[in-house]
PDB file of N, CA and C in Angstrom:
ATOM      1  N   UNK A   1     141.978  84.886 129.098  1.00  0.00           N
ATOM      2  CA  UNK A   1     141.604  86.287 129.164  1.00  0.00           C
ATOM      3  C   UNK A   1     140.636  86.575 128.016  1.00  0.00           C
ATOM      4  N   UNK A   2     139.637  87.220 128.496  1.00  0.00           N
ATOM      5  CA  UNK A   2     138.495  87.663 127.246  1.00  0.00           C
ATOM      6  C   UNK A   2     138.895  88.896 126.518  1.00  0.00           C
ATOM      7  N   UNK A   3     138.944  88.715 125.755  1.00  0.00           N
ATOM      8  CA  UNK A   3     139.168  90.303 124.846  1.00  0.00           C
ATOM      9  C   UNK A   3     138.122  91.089 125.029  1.00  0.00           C
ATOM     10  N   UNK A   4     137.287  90.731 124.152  1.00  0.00           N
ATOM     11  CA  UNK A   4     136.180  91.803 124.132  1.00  0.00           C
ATOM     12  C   UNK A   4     134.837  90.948 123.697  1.00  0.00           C
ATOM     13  N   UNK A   5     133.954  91.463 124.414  1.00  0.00           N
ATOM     14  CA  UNK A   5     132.424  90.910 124.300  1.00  0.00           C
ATOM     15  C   UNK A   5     131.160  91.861 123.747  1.00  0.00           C
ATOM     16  N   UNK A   6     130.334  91.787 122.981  1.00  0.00           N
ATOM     17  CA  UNK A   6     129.468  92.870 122.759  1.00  0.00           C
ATOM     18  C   UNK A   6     128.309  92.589 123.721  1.00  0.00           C
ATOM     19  N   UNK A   7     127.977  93.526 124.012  1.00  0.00           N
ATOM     20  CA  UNK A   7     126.388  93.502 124.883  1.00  0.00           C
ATOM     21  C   UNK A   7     126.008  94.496 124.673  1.00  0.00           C
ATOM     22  N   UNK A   8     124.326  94.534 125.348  1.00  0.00           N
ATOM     23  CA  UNK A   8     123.521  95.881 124.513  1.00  0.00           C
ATOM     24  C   UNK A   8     122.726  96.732 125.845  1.00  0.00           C
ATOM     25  N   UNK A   9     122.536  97.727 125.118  1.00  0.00           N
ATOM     26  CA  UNK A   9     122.105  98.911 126.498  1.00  0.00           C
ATOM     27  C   UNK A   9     120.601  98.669 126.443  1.00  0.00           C
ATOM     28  N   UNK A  10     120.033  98.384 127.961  1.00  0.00           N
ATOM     29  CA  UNK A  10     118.881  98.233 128.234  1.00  0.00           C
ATOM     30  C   UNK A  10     117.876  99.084 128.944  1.00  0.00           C
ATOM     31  N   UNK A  11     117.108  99.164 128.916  1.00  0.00           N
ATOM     32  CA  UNK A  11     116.698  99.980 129.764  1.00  0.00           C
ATOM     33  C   UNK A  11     116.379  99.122 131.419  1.00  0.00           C
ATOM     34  N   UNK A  12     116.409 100.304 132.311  1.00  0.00           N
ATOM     35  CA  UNK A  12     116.664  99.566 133.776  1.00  0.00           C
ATOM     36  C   UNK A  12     115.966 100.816 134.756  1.00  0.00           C
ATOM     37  N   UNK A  13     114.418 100.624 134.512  1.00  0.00           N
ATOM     38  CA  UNK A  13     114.200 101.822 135.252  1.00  0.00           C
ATOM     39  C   UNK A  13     113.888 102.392 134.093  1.00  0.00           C
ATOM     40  N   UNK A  14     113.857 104.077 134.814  1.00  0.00           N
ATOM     41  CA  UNK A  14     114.338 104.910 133.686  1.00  0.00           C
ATOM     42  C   UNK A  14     115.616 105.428 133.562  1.00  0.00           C
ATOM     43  N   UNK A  15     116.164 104.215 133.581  1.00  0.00           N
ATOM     44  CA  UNK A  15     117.233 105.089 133.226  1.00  0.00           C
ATOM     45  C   UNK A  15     117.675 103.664 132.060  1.00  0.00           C
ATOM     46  N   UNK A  16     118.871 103.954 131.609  1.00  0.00           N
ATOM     47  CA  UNK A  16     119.207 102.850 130.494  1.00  0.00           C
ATOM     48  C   UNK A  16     121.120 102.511 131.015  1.00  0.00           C
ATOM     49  N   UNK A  17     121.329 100.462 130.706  1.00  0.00           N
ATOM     50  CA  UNK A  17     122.465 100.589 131.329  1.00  0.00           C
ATOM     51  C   UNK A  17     123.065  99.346 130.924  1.00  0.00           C
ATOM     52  N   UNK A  18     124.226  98.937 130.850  1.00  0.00           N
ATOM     53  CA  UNK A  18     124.809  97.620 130.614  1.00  0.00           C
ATOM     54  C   UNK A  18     124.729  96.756 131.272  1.00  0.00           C
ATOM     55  N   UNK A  19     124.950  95.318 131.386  1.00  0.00           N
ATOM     56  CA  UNK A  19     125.622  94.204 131.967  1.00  0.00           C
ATOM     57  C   UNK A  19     126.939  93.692 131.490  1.00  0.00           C
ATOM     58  N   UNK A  20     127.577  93.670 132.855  1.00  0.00           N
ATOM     59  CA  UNK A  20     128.585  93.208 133.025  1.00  0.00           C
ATOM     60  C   UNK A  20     129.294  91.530 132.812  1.00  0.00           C
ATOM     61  N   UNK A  21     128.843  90.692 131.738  1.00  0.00           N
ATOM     62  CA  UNK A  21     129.230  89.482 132.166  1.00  0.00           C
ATOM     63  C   UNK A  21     130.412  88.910 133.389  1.00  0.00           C
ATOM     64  N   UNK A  22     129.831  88.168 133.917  1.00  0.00           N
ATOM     65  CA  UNK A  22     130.711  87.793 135.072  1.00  0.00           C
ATOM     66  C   UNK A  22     132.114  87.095 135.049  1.00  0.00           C
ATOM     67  N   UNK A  23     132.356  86.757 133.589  1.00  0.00           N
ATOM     68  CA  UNK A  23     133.501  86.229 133.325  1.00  0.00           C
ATOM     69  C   UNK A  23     134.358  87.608 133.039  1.00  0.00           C
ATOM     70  N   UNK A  24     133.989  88.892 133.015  1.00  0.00           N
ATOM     71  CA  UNK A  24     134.921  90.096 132.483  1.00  0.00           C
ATOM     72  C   UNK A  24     135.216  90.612 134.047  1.00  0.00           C
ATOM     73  N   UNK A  25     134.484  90.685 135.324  1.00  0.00           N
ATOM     74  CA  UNK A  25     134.152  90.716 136.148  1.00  0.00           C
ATOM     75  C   UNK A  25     135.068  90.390 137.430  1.00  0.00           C
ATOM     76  N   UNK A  26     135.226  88.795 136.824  1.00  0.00           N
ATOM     77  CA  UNK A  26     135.984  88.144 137.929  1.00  0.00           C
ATOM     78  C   UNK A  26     137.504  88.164 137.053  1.00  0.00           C
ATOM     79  N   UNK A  27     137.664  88.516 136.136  1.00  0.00           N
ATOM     80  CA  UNK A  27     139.058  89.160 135.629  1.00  0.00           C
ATOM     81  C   UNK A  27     139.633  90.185 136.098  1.00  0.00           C
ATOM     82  N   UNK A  28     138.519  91.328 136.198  1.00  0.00           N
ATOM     83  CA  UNK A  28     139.014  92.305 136.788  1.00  0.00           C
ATOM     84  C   UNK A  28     139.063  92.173 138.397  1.00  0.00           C
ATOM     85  N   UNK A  29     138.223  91.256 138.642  1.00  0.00           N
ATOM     86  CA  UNK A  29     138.534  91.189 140.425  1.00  0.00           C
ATOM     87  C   UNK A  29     137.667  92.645 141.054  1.00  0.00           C
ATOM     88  N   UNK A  30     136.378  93.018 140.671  1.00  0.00           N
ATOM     89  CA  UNK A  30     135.439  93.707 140.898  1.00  0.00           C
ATOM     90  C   UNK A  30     134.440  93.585 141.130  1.00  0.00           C
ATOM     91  N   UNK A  31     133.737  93.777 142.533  1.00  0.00           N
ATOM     92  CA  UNK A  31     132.445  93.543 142.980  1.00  0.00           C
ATOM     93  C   UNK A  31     131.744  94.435 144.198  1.00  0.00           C
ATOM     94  N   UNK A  32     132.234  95.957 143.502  1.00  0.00           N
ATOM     95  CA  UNK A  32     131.904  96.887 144.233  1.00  0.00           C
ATOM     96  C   UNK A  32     131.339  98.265 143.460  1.00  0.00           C
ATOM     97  N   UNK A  33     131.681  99.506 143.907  1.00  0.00           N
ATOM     98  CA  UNK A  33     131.442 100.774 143.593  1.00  0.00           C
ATOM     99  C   UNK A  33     132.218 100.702 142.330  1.00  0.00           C
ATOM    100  N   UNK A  34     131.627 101.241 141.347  1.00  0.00           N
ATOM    101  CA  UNK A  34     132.247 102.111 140.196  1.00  0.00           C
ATOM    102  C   UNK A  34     132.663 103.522 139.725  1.00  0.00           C
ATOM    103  N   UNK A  35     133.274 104.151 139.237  1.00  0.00           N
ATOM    104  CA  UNK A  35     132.863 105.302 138.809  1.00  0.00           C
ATOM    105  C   UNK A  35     133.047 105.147 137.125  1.00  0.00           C
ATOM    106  N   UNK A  36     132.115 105.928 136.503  1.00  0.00           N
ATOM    107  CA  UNK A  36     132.230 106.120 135.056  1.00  0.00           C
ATOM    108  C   UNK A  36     132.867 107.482 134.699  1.00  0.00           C
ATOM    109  N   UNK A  37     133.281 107.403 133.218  1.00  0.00           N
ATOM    110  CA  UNK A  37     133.512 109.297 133.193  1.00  0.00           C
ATOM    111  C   UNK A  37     133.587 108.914 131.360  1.00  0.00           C
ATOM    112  N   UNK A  38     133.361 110.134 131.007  1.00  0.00           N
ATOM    113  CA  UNK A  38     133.668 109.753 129.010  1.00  0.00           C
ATOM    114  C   UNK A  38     135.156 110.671 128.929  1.00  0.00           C
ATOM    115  N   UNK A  39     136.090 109.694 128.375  1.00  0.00           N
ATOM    116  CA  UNK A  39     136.782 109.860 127.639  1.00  0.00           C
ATOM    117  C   UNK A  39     136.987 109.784 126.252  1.00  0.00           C
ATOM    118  N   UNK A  40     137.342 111.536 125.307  1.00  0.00           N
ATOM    119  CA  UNK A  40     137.567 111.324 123.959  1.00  0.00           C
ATOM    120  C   UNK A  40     135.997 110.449 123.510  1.00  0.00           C
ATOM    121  N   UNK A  41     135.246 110.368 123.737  1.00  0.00           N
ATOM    122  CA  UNK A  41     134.156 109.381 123.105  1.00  0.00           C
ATOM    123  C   UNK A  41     134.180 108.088 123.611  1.00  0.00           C
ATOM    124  N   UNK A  42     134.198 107.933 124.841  1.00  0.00           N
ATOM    125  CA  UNK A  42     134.598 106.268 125.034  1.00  0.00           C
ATOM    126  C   UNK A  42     134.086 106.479 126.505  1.00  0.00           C
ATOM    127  N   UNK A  43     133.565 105.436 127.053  1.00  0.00           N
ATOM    128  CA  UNK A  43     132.962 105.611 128.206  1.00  0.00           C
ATOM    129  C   UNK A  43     134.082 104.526 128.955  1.00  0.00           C
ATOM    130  N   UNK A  44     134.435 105.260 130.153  1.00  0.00           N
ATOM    131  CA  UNK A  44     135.387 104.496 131.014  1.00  0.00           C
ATOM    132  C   UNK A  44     134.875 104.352 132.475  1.00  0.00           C
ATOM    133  N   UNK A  45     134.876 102.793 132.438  1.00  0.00           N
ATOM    134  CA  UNK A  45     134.575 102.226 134.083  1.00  0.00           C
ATOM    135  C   UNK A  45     135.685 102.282 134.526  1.00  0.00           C
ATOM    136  N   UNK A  46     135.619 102.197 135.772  1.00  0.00           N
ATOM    137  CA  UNK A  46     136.694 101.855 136.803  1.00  0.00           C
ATOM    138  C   UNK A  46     136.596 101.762 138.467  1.00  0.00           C
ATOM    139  N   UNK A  47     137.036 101.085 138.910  1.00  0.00           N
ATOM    140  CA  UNK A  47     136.666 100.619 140.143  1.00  0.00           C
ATOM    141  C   UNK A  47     136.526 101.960 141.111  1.00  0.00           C
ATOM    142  N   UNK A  48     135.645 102.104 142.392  1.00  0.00           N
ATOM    143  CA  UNK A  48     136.506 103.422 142.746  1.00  0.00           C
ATOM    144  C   UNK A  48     137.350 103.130 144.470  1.00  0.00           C
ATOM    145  N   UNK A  49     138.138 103.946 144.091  1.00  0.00           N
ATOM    146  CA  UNK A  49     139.615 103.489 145.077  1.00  0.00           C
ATOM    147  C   UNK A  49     139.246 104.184 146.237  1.00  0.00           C
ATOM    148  N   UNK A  50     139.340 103.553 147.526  1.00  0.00           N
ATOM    149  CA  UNK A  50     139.569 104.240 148.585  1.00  0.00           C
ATOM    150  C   UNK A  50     140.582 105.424 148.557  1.00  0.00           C
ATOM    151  N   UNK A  51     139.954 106.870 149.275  1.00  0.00           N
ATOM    152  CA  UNK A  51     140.845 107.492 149.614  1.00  0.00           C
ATOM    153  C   UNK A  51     142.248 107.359 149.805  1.00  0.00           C
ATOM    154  N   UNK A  52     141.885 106.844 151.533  1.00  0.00           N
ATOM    155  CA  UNK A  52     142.996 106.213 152.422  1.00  0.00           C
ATOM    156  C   UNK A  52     143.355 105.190 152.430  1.00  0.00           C
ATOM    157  N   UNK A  53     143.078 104.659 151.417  1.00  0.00           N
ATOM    158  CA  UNK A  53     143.604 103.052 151.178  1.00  0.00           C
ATOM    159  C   UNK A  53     145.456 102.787 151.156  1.00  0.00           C
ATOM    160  N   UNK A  54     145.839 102.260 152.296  1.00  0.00           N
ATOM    161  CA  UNK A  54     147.719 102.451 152.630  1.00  0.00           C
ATOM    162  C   UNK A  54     147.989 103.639 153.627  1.00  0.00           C
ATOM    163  N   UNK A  55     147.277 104.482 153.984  1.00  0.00           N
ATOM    164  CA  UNK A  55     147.802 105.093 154.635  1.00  0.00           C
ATOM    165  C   UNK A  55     148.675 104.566 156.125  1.00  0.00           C
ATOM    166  N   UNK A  56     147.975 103.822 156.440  1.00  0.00           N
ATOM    167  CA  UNK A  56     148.631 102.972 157.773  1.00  0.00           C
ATOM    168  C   UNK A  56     149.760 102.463 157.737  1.00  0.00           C
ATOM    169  N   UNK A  57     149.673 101.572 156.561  1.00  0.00           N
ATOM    170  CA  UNK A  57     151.145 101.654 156.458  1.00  0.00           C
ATOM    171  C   UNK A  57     152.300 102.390 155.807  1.00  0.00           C
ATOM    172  N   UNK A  58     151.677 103.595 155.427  1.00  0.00           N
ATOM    173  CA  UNK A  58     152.588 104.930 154.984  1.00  0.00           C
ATOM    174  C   UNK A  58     153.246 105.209 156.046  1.00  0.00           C
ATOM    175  N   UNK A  59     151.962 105.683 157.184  1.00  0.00           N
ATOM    176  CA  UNK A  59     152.213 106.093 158.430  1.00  0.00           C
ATOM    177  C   UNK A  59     153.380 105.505 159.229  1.00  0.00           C
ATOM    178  N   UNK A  60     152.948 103.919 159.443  1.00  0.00           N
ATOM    179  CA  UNK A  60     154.405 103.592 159.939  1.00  0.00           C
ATOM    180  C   UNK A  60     155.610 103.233 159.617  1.00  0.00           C
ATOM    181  N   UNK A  61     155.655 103.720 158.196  1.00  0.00           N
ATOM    182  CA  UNK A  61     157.183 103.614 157.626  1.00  0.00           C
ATOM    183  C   UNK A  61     157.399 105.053 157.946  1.00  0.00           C
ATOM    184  N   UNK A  62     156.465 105.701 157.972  1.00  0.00           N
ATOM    185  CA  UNK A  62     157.362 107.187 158.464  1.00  0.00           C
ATOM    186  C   UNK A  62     157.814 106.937 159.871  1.00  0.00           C
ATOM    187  N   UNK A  63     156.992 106.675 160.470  1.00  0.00           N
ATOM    188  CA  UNK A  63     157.533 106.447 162.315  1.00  0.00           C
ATOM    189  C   UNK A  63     158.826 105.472 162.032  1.00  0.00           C
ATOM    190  N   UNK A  64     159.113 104.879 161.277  1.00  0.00           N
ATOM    191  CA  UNK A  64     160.132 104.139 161.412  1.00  0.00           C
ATOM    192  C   UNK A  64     161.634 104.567 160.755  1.00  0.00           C
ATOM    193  N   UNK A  65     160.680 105.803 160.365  1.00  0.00           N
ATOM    194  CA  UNK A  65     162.334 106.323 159.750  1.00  0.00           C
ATOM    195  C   UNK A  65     162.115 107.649 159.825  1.00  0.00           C
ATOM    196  N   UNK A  66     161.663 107.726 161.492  1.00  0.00           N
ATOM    197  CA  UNK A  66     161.729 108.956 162.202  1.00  0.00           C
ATOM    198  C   UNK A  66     161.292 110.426 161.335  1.00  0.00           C
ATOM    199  N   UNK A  67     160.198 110.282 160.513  1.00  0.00           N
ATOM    200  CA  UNK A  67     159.991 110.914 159.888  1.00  0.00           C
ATOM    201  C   UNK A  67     158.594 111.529 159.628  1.00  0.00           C
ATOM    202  N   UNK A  68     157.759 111.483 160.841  1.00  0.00           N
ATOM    203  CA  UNK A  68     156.461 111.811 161.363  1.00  0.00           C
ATOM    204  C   UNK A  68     156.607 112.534 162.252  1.00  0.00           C
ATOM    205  N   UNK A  69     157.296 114.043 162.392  1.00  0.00           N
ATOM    206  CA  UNK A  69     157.363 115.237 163.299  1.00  0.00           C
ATOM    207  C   UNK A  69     156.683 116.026 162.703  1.00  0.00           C
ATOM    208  N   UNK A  70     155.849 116.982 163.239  1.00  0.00           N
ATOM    209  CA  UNK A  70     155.595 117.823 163.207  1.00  0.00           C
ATOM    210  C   UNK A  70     156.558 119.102 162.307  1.00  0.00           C
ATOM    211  N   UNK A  71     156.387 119.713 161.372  1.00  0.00           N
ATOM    212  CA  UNK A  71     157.456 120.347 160.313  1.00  0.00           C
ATOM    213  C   UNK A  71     156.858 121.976 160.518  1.00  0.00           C
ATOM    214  N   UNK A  72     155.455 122.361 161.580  1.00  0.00           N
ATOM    215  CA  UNK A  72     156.068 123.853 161.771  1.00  0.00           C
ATOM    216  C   UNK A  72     155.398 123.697 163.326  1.00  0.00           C
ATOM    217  N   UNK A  73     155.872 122.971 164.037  1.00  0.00           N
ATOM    218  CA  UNK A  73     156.259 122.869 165.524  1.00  0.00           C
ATOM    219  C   UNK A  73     156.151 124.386 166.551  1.00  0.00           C
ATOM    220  N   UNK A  74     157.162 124.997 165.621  1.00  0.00           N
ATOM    221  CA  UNK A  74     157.232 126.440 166.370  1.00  0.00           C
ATOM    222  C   UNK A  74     155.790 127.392 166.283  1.00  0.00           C
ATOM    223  N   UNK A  75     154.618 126.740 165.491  1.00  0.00           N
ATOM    224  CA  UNK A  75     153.702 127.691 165.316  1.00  0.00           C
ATOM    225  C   UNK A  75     152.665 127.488 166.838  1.00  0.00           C
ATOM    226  N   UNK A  76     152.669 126.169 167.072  1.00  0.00           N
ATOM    227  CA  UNK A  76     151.787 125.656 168.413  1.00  0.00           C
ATOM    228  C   UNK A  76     151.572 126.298 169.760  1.00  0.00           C
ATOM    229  N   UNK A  77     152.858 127.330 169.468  1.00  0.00           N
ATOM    230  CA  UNK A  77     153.266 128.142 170.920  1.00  0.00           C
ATOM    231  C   UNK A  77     152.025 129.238 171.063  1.00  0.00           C
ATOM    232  N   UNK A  78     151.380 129.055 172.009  1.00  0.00           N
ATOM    233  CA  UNK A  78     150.307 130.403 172.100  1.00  0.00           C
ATOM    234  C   UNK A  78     150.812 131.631 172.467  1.00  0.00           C
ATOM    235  N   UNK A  79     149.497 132.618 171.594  1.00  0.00           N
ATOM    236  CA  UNK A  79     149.979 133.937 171.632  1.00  0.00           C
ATOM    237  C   UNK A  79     149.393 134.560 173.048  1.00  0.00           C
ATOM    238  N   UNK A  80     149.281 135.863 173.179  1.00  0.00           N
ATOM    239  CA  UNK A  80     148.585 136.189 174.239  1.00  0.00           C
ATOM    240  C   UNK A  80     147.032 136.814 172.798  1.00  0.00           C
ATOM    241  N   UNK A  81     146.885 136.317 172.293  1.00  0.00           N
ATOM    242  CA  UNK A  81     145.232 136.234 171.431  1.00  0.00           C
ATOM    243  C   UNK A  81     144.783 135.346 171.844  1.00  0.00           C
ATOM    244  N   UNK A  82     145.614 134.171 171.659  1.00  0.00           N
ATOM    245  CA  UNK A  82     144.598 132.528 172.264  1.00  0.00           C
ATOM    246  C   UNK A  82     144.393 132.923 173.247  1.00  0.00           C
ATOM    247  N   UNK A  83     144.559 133.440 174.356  1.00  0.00           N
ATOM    248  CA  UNK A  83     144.346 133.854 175.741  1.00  0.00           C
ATOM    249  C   UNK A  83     142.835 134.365 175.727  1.00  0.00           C
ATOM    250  N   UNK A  84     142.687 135.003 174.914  1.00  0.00           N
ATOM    251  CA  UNK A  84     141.272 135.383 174.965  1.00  0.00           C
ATOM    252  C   UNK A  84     139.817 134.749 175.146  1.00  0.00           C
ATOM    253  N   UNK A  85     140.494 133.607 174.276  1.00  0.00           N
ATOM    254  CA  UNK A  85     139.009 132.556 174.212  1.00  0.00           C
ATOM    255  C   UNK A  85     138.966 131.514 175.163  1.00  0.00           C
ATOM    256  N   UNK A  86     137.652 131.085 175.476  1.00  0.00           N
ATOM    257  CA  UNK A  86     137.651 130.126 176.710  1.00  0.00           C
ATOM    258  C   UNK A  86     137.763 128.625 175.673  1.00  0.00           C
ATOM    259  N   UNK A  87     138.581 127.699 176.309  1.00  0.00           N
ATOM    260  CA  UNK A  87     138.299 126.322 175.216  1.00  0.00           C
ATOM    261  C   UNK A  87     137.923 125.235 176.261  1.00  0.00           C
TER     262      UNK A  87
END
């Protein structure tokens, strides 16, 4: 495991930016989107996470423990307002 490496900010464009050595890289198991943000004075990478990443199988542990109903059921019932509009 690498501790820590120094490298220097370049310019890239106009804009200015690091490199990543590939040995810090394939530690972290990253070879996609980032997001940055500053913390306290410290600039923090981090991978960025799918939304819905698990939901599928959230989903069917709820179906499996009967626990994917509908929780205000009674609202679905039309009024005589929905009646009004053509769908």
């Amino acid at each position: 495991m690498v501790a820590s490496i120094k490298t220097h900010v370049i310019k890239i464009g106009n804009s200015q930016g690091i490199r990543i050595p590939k040995t810090l890289l394939e530690q972290l198991h990253w070879d996609g989107e980032v997001e940055l943000e500053v913390q306290e004075n410290q600039l923090v990478v981090r991978p960025v996470s799918l939304v819905r990443q698990g939901w599928d199988q959230q989903f069917q542990t709820m179906a499996e423990h009967q626990d994917d109903r509908l929780l205000d059921e009674s609202t679905l019932s039309l009024t005589s307002w929905d009646d009004d509009w053509d769908w």
